[in-house]
PDB file of N, CA and C in Angstrom:
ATOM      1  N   UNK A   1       9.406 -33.445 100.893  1.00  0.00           N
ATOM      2  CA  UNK A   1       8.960 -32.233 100.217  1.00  0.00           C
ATOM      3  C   UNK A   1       8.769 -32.544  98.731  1.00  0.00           C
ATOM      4  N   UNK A   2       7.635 -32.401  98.287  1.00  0.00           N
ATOM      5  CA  UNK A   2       7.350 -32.723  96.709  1.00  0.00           C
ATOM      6  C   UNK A   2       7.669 -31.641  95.927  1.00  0.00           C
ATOM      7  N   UNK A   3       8.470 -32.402  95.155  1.00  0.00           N
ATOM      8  CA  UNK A   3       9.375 -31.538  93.636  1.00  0.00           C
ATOM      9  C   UNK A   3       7.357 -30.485  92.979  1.00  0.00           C
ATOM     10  N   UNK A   4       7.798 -29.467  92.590  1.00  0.00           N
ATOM     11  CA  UNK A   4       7.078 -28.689  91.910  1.00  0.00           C
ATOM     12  C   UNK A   4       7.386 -28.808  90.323  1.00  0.00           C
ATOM     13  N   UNK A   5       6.448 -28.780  89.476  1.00  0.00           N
ATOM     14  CA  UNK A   5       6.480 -29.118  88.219  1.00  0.00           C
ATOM     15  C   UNK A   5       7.891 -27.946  87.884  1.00  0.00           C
ATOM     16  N   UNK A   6       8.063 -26.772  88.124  1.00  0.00           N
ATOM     17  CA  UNK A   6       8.524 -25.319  87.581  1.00  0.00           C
ATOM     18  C   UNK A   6      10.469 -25.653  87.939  1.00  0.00           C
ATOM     19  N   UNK A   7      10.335 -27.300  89.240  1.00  0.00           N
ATOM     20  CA  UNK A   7      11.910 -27.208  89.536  1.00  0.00           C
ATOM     21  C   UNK A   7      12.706 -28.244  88.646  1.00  0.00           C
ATOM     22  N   UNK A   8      11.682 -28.597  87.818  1.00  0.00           N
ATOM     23  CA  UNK A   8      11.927 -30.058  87.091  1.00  0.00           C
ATOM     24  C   UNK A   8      12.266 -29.620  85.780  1.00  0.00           C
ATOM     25  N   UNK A   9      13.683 -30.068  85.693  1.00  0.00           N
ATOM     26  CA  UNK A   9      14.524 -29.566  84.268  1.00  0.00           C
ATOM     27  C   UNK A   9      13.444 -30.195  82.824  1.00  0.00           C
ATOM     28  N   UNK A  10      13.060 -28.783  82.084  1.00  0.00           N
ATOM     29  CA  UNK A  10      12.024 -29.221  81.213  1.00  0.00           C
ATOM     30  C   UNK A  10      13.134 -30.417  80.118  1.00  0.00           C
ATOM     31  N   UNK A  11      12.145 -31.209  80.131  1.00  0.00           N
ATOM     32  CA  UNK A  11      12.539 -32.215  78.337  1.00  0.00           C
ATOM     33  C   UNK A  11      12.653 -31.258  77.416  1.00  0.00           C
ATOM     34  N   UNK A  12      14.114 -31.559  76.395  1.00  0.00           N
ATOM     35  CA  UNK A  12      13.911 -30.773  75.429  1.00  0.00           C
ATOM     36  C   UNK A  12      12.985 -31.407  74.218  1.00  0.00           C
ATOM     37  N   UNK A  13      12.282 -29.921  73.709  1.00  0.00           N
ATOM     38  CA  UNK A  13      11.604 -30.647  72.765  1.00  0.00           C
ATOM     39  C   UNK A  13      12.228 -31.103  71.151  1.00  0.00           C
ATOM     40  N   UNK A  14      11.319 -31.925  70.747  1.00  0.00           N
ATOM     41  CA  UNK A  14      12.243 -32.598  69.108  1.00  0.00           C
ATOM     42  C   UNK A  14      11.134 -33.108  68.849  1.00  0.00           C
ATOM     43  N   UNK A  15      11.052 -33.078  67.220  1.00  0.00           N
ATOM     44  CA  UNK A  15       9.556 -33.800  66.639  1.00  0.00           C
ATOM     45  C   UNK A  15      10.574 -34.363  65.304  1.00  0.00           C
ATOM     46  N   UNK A  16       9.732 -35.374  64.768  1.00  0.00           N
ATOM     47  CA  UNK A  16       9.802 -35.989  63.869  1.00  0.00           C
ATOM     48  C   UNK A  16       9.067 -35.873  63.384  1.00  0.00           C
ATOM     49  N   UNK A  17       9.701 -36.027  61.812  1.00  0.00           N
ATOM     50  CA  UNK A  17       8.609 -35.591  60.695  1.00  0.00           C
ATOM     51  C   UNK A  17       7.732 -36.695  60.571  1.00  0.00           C
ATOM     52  N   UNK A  18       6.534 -36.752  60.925  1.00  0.00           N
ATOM     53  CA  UNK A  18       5.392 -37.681  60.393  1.00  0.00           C
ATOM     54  C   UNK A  18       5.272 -38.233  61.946  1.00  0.00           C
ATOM     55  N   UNK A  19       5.837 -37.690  62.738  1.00  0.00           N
ATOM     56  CA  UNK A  19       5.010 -38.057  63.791  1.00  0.00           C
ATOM     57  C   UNK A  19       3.642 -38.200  64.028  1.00  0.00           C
ATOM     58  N   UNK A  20       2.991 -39.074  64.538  1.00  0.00           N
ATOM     59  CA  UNK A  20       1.164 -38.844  65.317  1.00  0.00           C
ATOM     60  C   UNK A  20       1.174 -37.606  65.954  1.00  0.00           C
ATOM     61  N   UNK A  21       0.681 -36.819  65.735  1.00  0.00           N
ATOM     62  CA  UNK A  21       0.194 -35.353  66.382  1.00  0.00           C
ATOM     63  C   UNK A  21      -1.210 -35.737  67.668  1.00  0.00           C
ATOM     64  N   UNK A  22      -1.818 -36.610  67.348  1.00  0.00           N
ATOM     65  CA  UNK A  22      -2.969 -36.713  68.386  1.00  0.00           C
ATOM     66  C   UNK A  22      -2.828 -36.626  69.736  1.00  0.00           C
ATOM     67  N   UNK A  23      -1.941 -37.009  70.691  1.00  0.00           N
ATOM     68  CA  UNK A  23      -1.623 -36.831  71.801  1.00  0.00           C
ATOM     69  C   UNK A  23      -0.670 -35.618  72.346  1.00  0.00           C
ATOM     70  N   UNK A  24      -0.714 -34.372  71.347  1.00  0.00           N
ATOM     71  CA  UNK A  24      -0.048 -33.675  71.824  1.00  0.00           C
ATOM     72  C   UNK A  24      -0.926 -32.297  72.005  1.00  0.00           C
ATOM     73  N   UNK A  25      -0.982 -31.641  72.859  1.00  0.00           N
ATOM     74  CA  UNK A  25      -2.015 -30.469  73.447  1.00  0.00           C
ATOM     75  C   UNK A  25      -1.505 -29.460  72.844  1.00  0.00           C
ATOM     76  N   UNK A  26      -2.195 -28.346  72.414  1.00  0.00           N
ATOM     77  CA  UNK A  26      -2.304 -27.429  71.778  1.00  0.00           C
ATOM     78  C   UNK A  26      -0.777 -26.537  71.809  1.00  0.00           C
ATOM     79  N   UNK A  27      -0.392 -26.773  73.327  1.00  0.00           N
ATOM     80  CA  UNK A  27       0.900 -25.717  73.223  1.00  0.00           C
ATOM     81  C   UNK A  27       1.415 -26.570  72.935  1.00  0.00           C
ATOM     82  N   UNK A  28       2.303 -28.082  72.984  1.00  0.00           N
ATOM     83  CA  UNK A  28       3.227 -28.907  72.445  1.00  0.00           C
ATOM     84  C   UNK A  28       3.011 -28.485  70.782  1.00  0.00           C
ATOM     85  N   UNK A  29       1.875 -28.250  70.559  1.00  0.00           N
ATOM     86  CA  UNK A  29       1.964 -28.465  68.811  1.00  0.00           C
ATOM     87  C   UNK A  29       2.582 -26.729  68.379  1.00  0.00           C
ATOM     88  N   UNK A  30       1.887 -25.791  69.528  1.00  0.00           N
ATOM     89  CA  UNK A  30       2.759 -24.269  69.264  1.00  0.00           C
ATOM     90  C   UNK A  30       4.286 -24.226  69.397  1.00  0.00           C
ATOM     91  N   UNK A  31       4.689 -24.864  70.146  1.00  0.00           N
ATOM     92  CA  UNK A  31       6.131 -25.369  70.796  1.00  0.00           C
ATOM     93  C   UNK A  31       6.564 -25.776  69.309  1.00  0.00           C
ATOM     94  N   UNK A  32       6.521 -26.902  69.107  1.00  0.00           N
ATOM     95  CA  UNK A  32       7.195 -27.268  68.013  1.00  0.00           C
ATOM     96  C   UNK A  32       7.003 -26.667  66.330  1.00  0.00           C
ATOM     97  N   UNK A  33       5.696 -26.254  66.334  1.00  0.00           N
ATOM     98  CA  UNK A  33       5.635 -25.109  65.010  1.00  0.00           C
ATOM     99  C   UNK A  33       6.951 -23.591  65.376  1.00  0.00           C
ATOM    100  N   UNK A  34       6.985 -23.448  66.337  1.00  0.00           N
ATOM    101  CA  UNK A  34       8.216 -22.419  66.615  1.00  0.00           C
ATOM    102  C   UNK A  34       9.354 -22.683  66.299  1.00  0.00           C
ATOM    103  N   UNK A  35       9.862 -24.444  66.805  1.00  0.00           N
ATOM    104  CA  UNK A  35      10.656 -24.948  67.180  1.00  0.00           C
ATOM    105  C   UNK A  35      11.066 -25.381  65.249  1.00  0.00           C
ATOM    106  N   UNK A  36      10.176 -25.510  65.033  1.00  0.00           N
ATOM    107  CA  UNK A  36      10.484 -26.225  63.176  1.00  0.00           C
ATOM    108  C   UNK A  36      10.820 -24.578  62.263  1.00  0.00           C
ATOM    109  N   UNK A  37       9.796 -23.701  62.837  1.00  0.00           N
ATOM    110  CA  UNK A  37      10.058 -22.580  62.029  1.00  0.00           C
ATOM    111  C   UNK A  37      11.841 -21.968  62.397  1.00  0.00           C
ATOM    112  N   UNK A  38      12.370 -21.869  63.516  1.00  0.00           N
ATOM    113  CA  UNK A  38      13.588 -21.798  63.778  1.00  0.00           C
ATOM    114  C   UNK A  38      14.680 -22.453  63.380  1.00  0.00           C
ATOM    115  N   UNK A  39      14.730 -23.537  63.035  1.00  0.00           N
ATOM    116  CA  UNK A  39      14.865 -25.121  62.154  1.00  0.00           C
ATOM    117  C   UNK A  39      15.296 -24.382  61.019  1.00  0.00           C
ATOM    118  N   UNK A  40      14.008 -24.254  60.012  1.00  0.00           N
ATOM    119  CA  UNK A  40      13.635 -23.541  58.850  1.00  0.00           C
ATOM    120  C   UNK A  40      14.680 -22.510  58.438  1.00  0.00           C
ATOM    121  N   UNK A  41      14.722 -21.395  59.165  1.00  0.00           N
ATOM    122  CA  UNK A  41      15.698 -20.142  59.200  1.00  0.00           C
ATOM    123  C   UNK A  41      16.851 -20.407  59.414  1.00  0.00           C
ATOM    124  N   UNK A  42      17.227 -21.320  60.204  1.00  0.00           N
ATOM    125  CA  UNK A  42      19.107 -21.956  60.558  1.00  0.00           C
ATOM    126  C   UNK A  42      19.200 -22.476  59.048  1.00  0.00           C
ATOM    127  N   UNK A  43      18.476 -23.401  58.537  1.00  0.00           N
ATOM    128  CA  UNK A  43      18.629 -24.285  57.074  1.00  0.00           C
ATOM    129  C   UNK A  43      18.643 -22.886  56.166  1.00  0.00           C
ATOM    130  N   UNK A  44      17.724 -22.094  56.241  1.00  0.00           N
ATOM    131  CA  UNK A  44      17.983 -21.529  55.151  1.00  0.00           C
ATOM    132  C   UNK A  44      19.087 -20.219  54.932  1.00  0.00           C
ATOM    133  N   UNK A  45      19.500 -19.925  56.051  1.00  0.00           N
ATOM    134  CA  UNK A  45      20.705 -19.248  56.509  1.00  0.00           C
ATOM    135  C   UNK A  45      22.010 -19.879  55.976  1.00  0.00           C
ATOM    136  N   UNK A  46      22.337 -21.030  56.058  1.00  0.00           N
ATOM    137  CA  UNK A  46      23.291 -21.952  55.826  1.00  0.00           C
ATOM    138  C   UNK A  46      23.604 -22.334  54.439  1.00  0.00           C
ATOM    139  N   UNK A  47      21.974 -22.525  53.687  1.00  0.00           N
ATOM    140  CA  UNK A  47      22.380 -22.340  52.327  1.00  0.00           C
ATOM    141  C   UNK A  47      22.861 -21.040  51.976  1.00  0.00           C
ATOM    142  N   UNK A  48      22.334 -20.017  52.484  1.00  0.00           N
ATOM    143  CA  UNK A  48      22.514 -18.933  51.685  1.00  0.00           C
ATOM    144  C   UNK A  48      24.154 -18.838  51.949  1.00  0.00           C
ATOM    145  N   UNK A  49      24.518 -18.695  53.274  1.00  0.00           N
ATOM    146  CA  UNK A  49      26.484 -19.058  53.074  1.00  0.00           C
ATOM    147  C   UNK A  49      27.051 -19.984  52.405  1.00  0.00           C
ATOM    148  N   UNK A  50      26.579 -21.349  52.259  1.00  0.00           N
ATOM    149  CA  UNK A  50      27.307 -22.162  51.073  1.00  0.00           C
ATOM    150  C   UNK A  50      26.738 -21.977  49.947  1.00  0.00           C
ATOM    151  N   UNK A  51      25.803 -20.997  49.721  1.00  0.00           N
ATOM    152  CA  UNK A  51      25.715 -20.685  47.766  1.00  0.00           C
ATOM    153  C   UNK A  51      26.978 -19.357  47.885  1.00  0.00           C
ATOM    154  N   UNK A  52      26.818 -18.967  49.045  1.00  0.00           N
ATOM    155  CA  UNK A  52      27.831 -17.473  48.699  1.00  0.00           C
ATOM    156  C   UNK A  52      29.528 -17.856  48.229  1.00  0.00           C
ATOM    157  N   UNK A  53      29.678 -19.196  49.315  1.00  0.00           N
ATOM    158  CA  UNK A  53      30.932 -19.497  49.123  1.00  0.00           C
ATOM    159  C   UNK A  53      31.226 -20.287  47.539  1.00  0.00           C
ATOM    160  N   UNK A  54      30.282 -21.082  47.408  1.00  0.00           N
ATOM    161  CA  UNK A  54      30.397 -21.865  46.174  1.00  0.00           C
ATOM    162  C   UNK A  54      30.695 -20.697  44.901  1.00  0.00           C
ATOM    163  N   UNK A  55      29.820 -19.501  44.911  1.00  0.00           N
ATOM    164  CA  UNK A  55      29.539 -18.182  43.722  1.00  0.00           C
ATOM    165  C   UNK A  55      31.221 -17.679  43.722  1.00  0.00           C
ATOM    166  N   UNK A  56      31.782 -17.677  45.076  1.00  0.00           N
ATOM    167  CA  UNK A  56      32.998 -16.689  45.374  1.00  0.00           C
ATOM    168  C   UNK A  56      33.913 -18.133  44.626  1.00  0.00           C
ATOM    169  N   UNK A  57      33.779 -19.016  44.437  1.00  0.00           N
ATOM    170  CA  UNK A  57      34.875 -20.449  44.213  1.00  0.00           C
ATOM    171  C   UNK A  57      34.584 -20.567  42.559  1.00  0.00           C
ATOM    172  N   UNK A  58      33.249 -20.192  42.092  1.00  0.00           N
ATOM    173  CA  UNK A  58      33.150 -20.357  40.939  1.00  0.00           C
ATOM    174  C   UNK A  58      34.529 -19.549  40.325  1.00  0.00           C
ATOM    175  N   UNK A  59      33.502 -17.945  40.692  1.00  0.00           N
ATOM    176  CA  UNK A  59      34.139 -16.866  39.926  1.00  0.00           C
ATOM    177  C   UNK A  59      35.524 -16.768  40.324  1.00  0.00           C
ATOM    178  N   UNK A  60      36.233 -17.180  40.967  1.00  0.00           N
ATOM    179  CA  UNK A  60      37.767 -17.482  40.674  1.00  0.00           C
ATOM    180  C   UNK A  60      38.407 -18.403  40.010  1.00  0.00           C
ATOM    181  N   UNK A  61      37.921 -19.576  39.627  1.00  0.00           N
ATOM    182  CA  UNK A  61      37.971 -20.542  38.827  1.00  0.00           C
ATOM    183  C   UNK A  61      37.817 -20.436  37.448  1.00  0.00           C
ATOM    184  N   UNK A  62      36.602 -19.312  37.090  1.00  0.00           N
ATOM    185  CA  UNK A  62      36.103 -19.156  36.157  1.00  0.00           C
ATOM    186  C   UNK A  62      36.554 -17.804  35.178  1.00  0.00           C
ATOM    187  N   UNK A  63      37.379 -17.392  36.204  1.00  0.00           N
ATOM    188  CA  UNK A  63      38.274 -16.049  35.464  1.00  0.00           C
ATOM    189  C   UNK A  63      39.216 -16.116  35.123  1.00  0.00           C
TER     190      UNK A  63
END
């Protein structure tokens, strides 16, 4: 009985920066513009808690 594409545990996806883009089809490149923009929002989430904590470490230090 032949495996169906839909039972086959998908690859997760991961790109590297400066990868060759040429061999990748239109949804791989939507896939990973999602996948980087989500990226994006975790990073910039993370700063915003270690500037909060660093501001809260100043101003006790600094009073």
């Amino acid at each position: 009985m032949p495996i169906e594409d839909d039972d086959r545990p998908r690859r997760k996806i991961t790109h590297d920066i400066g990868q060759d883009l040429s061999l990748l089809s239109v949804e791989e490149l939507a896939e990973r513009v999602t996948l980087l923009q989500s990226e994006i929002t975790r990073l910039e989430e993370a700063a915003t808690k270690k500037r909060a904590s660093r501001d809260a470490a100043n101003s006790v230090f600094k009073s």
